[in-house]
Protein backbone atom coordinates (compact mmCIF):
# COMPACT_ATOMS: atom_id res chain seq x y z
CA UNK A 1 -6.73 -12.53 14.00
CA UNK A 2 -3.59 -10.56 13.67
CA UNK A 3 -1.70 -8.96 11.55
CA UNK A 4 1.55 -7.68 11.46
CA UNK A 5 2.83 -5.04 9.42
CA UNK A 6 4.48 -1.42 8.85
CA UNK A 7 2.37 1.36 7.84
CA UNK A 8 4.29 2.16 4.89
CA UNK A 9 4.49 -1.07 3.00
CA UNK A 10 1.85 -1.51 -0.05
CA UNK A 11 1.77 -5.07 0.21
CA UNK A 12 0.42 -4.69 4.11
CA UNK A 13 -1.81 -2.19 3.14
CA UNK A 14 -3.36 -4.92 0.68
CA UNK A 15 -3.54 -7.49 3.38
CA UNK A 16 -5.54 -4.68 5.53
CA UNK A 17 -7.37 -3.87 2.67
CA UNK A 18 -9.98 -7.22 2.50
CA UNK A 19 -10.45 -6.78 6.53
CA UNK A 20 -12.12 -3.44 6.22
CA UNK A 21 -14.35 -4.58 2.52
CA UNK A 22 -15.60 -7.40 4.40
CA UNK A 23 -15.96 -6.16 8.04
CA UNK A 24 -14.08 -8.46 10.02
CA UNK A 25 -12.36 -7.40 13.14
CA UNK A 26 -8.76 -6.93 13.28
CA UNK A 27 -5.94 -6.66 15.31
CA UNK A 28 -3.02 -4.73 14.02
CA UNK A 29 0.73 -5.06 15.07
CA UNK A 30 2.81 -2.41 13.58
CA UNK A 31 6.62 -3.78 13.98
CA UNK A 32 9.96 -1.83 13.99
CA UNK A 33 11.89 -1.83 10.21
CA UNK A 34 14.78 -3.03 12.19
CA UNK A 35 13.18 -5.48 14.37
CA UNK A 36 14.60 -8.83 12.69
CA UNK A 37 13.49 -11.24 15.28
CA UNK A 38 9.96 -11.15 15.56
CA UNK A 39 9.46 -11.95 11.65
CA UNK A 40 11.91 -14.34 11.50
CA UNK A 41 10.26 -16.31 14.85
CA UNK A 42 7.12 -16.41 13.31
CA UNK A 43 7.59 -17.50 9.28
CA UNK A 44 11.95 -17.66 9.02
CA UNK A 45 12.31 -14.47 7.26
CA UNK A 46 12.64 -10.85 7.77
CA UNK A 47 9.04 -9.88 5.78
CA UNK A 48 5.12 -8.24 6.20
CA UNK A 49 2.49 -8.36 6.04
CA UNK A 50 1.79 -11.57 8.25
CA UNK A 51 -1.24 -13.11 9.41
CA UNK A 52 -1.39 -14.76 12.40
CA UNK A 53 -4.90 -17.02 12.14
CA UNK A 54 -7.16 -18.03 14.73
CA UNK A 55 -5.26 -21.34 15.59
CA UNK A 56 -2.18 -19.32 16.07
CA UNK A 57 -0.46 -20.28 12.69
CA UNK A 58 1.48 -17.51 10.84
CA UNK A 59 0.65 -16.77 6.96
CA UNK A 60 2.88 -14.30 5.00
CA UNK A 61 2.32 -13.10 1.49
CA UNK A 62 -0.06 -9.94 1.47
CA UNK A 63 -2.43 -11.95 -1.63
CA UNK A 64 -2.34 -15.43 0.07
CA UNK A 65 -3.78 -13.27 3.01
CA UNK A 66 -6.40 -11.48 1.22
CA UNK A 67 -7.53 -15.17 -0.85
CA UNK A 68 -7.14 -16.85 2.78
CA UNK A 69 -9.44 -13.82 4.11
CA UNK A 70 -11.52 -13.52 1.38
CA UNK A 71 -12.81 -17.06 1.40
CA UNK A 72 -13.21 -17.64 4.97
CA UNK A 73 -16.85 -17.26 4.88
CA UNK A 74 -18.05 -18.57 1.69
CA UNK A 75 -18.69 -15.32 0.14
CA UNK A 76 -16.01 -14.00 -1.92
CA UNK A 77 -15.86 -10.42 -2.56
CA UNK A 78 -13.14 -10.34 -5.19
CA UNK A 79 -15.56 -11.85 -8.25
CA UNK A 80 -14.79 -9.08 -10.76
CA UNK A 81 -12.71 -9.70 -13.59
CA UNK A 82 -9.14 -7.69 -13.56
CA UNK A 83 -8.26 -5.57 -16.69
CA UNK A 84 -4.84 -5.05 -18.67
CA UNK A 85 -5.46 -1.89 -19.05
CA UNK A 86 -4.98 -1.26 -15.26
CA UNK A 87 -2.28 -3.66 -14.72
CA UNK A 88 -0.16 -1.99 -17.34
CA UNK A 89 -0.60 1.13 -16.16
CA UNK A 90 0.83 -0.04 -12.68
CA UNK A 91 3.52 -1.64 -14.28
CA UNK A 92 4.84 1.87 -15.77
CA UNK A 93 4.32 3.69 -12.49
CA UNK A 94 5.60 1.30 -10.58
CA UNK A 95 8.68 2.17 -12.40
CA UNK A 96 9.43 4.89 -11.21
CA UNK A 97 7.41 6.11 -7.87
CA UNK A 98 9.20 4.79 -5.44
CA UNK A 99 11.48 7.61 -5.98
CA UNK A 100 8.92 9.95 -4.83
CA UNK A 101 7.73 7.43 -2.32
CA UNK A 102 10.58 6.07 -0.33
CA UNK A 103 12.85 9.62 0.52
CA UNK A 104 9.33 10.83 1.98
CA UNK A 105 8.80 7.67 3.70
CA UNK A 106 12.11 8.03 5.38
CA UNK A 107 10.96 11.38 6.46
CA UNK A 108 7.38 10.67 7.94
CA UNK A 109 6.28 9.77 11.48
CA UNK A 110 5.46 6.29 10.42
CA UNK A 111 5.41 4.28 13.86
CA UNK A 112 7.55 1.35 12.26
CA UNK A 113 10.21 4.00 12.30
CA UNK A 114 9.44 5.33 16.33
CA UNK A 115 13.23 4.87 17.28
CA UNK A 116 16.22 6.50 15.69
CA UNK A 117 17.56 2.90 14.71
CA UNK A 118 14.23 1.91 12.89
CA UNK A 119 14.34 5.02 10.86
CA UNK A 120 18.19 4.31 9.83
CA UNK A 121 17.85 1.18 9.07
CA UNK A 122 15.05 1.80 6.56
CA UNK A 123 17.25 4.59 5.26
CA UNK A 124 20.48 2.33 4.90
CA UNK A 125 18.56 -0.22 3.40
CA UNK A 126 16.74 1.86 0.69
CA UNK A 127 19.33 4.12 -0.44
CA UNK A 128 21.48 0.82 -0.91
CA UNK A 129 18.21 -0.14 -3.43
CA UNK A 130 17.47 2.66 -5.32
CA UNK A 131 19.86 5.74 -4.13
CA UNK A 132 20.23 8.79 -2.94
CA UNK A 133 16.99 10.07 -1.35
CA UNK A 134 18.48 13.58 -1.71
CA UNK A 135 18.88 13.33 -5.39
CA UNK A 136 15.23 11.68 -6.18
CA UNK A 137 14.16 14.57 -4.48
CA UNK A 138 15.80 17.11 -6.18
CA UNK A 139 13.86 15.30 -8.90
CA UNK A 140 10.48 15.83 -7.54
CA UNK A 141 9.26 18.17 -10.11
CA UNK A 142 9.88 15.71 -13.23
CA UNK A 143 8.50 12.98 -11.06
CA UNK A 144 5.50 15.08 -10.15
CA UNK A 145 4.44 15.63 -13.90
CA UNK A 146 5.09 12.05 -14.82
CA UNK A 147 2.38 11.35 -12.24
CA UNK A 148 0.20 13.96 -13.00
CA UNK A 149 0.32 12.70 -16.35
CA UNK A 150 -0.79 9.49 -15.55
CA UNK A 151 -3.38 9.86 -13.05
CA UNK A 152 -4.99 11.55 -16.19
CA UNK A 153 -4.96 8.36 -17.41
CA UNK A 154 -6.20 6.22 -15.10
CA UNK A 155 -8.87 8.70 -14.52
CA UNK A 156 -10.28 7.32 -18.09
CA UNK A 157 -10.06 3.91 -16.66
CA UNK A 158 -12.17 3.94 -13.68
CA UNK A 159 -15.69 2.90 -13.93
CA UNK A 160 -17.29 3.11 -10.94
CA UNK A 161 -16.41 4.90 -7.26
CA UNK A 162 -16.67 1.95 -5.28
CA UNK A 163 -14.86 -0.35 -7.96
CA UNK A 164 -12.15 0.28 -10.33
CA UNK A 165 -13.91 -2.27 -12.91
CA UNK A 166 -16.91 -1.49 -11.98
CA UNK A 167 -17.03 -5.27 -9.57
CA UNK A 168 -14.94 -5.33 -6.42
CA UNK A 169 -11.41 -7.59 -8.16
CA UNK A 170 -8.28 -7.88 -7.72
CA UNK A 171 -7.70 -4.13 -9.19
CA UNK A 172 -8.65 -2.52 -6.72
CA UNK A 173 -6.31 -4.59 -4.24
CA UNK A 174 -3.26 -3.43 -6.34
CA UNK A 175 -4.08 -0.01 -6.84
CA UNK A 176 -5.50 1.78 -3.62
CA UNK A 177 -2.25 0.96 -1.72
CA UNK A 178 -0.18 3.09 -4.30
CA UNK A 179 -2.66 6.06 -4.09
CA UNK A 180 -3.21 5.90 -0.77
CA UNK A 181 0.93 6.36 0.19
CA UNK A 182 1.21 8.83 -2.99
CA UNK A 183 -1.24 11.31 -0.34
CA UNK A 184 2.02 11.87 1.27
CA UNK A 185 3.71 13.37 -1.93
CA UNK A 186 2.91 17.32 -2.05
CA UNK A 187 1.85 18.72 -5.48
CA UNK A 188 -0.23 16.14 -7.00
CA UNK A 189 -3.53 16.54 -8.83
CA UNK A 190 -5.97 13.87 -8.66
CA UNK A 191 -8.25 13.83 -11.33
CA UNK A 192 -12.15 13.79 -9.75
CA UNK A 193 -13.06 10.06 -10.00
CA UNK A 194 -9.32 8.93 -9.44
CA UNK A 195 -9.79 11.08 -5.90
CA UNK A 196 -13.52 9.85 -5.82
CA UNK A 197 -12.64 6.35 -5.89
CA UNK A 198 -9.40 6.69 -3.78
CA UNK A 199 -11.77 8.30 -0.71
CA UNK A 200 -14.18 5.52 -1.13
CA UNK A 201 -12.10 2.68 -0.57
CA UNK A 202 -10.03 4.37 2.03
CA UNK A 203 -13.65 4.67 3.42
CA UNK A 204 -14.61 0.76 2.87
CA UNK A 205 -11.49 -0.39 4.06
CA UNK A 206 -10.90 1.54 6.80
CA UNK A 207 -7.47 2.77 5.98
CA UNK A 208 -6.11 6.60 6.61
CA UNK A 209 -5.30 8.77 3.93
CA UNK A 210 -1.58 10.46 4.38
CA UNK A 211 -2.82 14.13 3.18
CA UNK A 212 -2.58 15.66 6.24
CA UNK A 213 1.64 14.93 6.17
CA UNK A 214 2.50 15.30 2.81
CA UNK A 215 5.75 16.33 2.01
């Protein structure tokens, strides 16, 4: 199978996610942001993650990929229950990261931005969305202790290393692929078992940590 994606986008780090907890063998295509026709050829829309199966047929939607994936042999991984407390707390980060995120994404090697029009395009896009990158980074420091802050939080949430709920669920689909991209923000503390369980799944699933380019 393949899978197309950008290395960036949470919802393709999801769909990578249940490749690497279950083993199976993957091929990854990383596209250009501006590359409009490959997408659109495929499922009709500009949009990743998508899966091309086996028989050749395209599925998009990064959880319709991991329920697709996840049930392919029988043996479901995802059999823990999901918890409110978690899903609230994503809901208020969610809120307001991607101003730390996206001005640093703009800024990273990512290969989905390898060409000068990738990268502006992304950036013409995004500051359309949410702004100025310059002035949510002049924000950084406020931003930073509003994370900080909560990562304290979730750190009283986590039960086990290897699972947020203590069984493999949904949870831990939604939350590695915003603490896996906030590695590329500078400055943050991670609490020990938000870190410990962080580094395991990246582990599990295969998927590289950003620390080494944070900005």
């Amino acid at each position: 199978m393949k899978l197309y994606v950008y290395d960036h986008c949470p919802f393709c780090i999801k769909a990578r996610m249940i490749f690497g907890l279950k083993n199976i063998p993957l091929e990854i295509k990383i596209l250009l942001s501006d590359d409009e026709t490959t997408p659109v050829s495929m499922i009709g829309q500009k949009m990743v993650p998508i899966l091309q199966k086996d028989d050749g047929s395209y599925l998009p939607e990064s959880m319709d990929i991991v329920h697709y994936v996840d049930k392919l042999d029988g043996a479901p991984l995802l059999t823990g229950k999901r918890s409110l407390a978690i899903d609230e707390w994503l809901r208020k980060v969610n809120g307001y990261v991607n101003r730390l995120l996206i001005p640093r994404f703009a800024r990273s090697s990512f290969d989905e931005f390898a060409t000068p029009d990738a990268r502006a395009w992304f950036v013409r896009k995004k500051e359309a969305a949410i702004g100025s990158f310059e002035e949510h980074l002049a924000h950084t420091p406020g931003l930073l202790k509003n994370i900080n802050d909560d990562l304290r939080a979730l750190d009283k949430l986590i039960q086990k290393p290897n699972a947020v709920n203590g069984q493999l669920s949904e949870d831990d689909i939604h939350l590695f692929p915003l603490l896996r991209n906030l590695t590329l923000v500078a400055g943050i503390d991670y609490p020990g078992r938000v870190a410990a369980w962080r580094d395991n799944m990246a582990k599990q699933t295969a998927i590289n940590l950003l620390s080494s380019r944070a900005i």
